[in-house]
C-alpha atoms as a PDB file:
ATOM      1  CA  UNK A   1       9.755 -16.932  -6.699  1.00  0.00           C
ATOM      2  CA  UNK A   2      13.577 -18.298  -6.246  1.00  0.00           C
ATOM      3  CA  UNK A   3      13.554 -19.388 -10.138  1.00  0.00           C
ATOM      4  CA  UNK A   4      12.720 -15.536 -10.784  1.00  0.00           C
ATOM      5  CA  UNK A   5      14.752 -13.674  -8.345  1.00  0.00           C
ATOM      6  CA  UNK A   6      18.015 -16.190  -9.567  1.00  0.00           C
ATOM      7  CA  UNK A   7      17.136 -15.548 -12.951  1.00  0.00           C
ATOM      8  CA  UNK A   8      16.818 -11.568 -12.338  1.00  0.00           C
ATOM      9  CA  UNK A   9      20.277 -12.096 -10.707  1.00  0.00           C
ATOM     10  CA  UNK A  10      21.465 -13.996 -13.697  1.00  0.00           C
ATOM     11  CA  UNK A  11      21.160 -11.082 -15.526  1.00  0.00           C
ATOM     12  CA  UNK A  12      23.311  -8.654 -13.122  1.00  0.00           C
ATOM     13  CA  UNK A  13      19.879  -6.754 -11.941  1.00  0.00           C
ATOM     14  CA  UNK A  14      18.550  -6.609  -8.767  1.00  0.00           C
ATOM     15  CA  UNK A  15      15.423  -7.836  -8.092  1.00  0.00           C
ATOM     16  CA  UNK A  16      12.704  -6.406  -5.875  1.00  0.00           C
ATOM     17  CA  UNK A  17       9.424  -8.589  -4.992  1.00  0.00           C
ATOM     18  CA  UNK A  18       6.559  -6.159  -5.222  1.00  0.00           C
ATOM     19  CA  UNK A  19       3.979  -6.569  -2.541  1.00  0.00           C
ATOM     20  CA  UNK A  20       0.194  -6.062  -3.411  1.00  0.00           C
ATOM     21  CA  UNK A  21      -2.964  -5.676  -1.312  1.00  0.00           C
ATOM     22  CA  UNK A  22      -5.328  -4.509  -4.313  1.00  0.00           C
ATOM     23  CA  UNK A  23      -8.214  -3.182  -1.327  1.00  0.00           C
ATOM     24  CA  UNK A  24     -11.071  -1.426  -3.149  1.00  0.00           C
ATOM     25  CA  UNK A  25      -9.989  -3.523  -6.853  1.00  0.00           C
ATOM     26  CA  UNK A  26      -9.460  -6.616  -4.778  1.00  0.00           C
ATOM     27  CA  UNK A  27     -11.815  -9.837  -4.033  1.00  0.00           C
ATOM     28  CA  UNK A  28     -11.927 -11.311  -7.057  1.00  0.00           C
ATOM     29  CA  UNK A  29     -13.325 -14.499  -5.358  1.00  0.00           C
ATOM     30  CA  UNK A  30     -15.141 -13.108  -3.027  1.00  0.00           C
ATOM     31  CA  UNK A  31     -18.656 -11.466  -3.267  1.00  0.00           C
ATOM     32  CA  UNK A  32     -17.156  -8.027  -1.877  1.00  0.00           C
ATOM     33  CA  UNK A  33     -13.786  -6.247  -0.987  1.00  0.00           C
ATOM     34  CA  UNK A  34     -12.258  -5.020   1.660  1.00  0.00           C
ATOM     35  CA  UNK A  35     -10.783  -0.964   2.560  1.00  0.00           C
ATOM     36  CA  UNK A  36     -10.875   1.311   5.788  1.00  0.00           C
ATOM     37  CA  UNK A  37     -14.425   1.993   4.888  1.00  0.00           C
ATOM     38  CA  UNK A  38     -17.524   1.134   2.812  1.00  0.00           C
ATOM     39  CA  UNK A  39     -17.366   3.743   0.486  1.00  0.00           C
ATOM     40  CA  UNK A  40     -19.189   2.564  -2.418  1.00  0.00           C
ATOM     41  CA  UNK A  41     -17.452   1.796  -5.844  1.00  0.00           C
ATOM     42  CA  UNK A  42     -17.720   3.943  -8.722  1.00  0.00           C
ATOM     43  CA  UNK A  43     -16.318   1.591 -11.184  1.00  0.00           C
ATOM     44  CA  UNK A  44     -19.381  -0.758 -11.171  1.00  0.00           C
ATOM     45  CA  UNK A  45     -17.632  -4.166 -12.467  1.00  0.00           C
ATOM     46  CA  UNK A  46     -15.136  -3.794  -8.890  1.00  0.00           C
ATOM     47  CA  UNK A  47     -17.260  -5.697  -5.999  1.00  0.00           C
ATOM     48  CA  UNK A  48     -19.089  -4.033  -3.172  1.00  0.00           C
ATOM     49  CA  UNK A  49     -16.481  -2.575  -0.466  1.00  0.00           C
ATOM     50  CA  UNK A  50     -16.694  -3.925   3.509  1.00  0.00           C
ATOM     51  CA  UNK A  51     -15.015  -1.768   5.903  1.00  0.00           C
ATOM     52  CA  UNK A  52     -12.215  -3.450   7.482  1.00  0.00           C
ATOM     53  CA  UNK A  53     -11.669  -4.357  11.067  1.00  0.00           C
ATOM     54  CA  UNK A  54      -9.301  -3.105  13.353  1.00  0.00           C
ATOM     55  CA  UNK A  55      -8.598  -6.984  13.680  1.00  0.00           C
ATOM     56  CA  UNK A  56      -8.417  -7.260  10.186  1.00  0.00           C
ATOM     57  CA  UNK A  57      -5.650  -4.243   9.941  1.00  0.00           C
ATOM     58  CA  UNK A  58      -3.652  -5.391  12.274  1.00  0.00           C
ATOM     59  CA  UNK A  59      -3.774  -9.261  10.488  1.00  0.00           C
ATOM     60  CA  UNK A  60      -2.639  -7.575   7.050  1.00  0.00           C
ATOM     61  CA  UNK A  61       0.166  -5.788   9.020  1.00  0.00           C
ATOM     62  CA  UNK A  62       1.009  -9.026   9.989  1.00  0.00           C
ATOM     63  CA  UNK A  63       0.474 -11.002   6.319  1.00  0.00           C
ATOM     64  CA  UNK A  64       2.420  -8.535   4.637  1.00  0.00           C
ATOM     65  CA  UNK A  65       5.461  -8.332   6.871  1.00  0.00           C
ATOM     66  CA  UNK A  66       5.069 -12.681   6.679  1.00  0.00           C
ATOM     67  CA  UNK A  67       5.055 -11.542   2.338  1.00  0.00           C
ATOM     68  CA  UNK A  68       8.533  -9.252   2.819  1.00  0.00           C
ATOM     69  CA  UNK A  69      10.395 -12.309   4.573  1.00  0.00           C
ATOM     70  CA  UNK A  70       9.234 -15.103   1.979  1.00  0.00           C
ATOM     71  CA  UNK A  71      10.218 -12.717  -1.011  1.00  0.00           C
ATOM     72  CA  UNK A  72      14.024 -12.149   1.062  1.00  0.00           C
ATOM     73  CA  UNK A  73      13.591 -16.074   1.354  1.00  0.00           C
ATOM     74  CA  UNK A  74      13.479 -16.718  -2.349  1.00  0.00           C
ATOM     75  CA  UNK A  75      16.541 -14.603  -2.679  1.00  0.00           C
ATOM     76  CA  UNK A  76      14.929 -11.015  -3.667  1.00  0.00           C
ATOM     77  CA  UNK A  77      17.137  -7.858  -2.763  1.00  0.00           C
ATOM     78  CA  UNK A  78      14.194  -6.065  -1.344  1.00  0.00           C
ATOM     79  CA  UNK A  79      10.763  -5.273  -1.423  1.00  0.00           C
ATOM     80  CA  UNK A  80       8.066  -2.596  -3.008  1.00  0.00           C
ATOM     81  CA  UNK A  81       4.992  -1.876  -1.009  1.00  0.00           C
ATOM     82  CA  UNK A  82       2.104  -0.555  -3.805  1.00  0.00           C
ATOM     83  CA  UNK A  83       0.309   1.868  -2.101  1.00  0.00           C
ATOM     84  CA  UNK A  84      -1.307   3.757  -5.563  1.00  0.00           C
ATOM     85  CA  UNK A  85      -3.500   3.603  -7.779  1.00  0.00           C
ATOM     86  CA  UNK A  86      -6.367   2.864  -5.569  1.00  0.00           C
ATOM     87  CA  UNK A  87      -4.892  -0.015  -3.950  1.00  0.00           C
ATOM     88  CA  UNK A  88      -5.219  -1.045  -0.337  1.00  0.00           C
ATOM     89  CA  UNK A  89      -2.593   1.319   1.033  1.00  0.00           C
ATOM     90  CA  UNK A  90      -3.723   4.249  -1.231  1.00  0.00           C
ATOM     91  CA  UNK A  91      -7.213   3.476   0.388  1.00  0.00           C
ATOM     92  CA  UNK A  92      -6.080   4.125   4.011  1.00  0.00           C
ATOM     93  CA  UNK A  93      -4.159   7.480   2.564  1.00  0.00           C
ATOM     94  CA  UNK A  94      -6.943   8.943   1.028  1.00  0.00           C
ATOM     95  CA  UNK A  95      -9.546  11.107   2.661  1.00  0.00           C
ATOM     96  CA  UNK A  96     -11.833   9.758   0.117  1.00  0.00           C
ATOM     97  CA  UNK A  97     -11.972   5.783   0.997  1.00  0.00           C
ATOM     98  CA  UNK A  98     -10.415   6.569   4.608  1.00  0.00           C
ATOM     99  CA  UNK A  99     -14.051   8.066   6.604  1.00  0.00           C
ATOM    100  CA  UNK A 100     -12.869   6.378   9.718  1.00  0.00           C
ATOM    101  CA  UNK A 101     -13.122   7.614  13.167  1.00  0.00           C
ATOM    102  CA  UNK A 102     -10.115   5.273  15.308  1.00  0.00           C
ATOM    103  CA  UNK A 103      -6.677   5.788  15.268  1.00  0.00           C
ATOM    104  CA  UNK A 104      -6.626   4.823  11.115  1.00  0.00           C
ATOM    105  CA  UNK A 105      -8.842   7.922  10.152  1.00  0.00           C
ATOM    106  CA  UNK A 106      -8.831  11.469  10.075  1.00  0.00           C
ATOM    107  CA  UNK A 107      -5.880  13.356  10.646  1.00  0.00           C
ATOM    108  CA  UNK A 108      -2.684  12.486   7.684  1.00  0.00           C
ATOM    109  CA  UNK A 109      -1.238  11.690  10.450  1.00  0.00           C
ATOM    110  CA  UNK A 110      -3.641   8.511  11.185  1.00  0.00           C
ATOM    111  CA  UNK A 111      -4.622   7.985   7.734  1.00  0.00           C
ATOM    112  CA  UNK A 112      -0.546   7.332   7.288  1.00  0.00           C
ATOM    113  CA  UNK A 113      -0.819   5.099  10.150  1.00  0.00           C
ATOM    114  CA  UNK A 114      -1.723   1.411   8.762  1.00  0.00           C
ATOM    115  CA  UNK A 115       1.487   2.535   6.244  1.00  0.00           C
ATOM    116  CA  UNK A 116       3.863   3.309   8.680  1.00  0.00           C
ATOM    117  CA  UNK A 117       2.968   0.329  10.728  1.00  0.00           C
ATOM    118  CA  UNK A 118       3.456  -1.862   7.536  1.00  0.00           C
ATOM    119  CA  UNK A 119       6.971  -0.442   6.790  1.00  0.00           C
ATOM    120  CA  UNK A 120       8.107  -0.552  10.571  1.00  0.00           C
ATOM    121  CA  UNK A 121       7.308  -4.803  10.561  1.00  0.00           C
ATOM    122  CA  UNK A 122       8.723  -5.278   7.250  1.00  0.00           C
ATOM    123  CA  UNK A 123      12.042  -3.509   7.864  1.00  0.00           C
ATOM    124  CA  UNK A 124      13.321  -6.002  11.186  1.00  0.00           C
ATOM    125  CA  UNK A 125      12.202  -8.976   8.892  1.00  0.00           C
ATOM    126  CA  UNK A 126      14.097  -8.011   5.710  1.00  0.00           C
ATOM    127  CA  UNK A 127      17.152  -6.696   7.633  1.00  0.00           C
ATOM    128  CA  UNK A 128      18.963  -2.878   7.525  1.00  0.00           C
ATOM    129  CA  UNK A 129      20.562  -3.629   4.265  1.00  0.00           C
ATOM    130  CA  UNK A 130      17.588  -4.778   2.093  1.00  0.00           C
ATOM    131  CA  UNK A 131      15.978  -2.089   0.043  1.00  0.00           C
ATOM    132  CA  UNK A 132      12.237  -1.073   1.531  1.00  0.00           C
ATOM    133  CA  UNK A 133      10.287   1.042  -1.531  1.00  0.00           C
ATOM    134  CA  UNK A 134       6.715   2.311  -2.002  1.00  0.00           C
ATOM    135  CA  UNK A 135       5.239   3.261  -4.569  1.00  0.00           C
ATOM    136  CA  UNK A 136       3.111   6.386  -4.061  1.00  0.00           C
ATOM    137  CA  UNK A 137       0.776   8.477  -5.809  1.00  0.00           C
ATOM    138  CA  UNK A 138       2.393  11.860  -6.280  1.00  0.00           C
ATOM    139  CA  UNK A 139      -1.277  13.013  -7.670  1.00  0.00           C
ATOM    140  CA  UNK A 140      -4.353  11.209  -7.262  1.00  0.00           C
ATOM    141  CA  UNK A 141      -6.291  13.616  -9.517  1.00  0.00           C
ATOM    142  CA  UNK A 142      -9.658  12.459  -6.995  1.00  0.00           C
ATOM    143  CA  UNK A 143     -10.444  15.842  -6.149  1.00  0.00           C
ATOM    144  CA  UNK A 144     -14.015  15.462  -7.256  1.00  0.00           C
ATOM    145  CA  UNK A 145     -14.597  12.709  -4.769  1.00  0.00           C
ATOM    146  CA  UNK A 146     -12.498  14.699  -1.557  1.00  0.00           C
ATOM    147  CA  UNK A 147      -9.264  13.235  -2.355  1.00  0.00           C
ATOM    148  CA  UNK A 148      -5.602  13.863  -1.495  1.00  0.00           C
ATOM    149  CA  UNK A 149      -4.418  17.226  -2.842  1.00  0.00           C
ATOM    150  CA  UNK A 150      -0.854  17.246  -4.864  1.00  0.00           C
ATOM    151  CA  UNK A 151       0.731  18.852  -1.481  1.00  0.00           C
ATOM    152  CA  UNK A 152      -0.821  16.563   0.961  1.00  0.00           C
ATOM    153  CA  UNK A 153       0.938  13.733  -1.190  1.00  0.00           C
ATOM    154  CA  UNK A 154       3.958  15.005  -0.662  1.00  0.00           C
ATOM    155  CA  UNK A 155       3.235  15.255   3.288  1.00  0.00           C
ATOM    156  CA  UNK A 156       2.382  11.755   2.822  1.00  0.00           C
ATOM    157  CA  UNK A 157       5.589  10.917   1.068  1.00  0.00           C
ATOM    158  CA  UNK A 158       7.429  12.868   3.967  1.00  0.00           C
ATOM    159  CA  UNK A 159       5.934  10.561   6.477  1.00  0.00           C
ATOM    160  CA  UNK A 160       6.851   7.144   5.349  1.00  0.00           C
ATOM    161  CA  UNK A 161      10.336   8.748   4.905  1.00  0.00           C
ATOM    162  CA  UNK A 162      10.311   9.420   8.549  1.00  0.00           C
ATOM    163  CA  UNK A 163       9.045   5.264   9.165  1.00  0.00           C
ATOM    164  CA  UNK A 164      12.515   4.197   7.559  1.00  0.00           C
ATOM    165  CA  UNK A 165      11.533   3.708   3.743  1.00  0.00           C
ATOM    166  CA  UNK A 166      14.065   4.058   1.615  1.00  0.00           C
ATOM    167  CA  UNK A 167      13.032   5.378  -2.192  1.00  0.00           C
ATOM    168  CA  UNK A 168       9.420   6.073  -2.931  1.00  0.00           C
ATOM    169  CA  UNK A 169       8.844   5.790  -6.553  1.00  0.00           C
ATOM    170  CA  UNK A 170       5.835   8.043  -7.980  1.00  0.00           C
ATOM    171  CA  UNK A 171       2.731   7.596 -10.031  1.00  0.00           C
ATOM    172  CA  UNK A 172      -0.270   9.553 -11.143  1.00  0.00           C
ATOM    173  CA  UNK A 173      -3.407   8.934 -10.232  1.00  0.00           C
ATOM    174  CA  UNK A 174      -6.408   6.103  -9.569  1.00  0.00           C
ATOM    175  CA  UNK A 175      -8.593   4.044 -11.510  1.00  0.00           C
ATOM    176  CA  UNK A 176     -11.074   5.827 -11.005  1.00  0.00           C
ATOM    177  CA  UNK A 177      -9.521   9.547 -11.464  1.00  0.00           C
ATOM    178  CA  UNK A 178     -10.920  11.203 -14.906  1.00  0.00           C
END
């Protein structure tokens, strides 16, 4: 990661480490995946989804906070949390994958929660200065399965504002969207 950040810098650009949790896309070696609930796929070649534990959150909090500080180790200016496309993040955002009942479902509010709890760790570890990003869907076109609506995306986007992020950078929809 240093040879790429120096050679980034080489260049006079800065360079930003993005940081991905793929959730519902994810366990590639694994006989499942892992999300805020067991919602089944629909793309059938993605593995089976296990809901995570509140144990489990709180370790990925953790592991990607421990993922910020290596990538401001190697000499990266800052850091992109990925929270579209269907990925982790975007799971615990969406109505659709998020059907939990503790303090990580329901309301925006909670569904934000496991976000805004990422971006609060990361920020002591990678200092004031050090650019925080995510990258959020500003449409998830999922409204056939209950997802986020174009407005509550932009709710969304207000929140992790408010939890000290400092550019969100936009994207359309999921995998899975039609």
């Amino acid at each position: 990661l240093r040879r790429i950040a120096d050679l980034i810098h080489r260049h006079g650009a800065v360079a930003i480490q993005q940081i991905l949790h793929a959730g519902r896309y994810g366990g590639i070696d694994l006989d499942y995946c892992v999300q805020p609930s067991a919602v089944p796929q629909t793309l059938r070649h993605f593995r089976p989804p296990r809901e995570m534990s509140v144990e489990e959150v709180e370790a990925c909090v953790r592991d990607h906070a421990a993922a910020a500080r290596r990538a401001i180790e190697a000499g990266f200016d800052g850091v992109e949390l990925t929270s579209f496309m269907g990925y982790l993040f975007a799971n615990f955002l969406s109505p659709y994958t998020n059907q939990r009942t503790d303090r990580y479902g329901g309301s925006l509010e909670n569904r934000c929660r496991f976000v805004v709890e990422v971006a609060q760790a990361i920020r002591p570890v990678i200092g004031k200065d050090a650019p925080l990003i995510i990258r959020l869907n500003a449409a998830e076109f999922m409204d056939e399965y209950g997802g986020n609506t174009p407005e509550q995306c932009v709710e969304i986007m207000k929140v992790v504002e408010q939890a000290g992020v400092d550019m969100i950078s936009v994207v359309m929809g999921w995998h899975e969207s039609r």
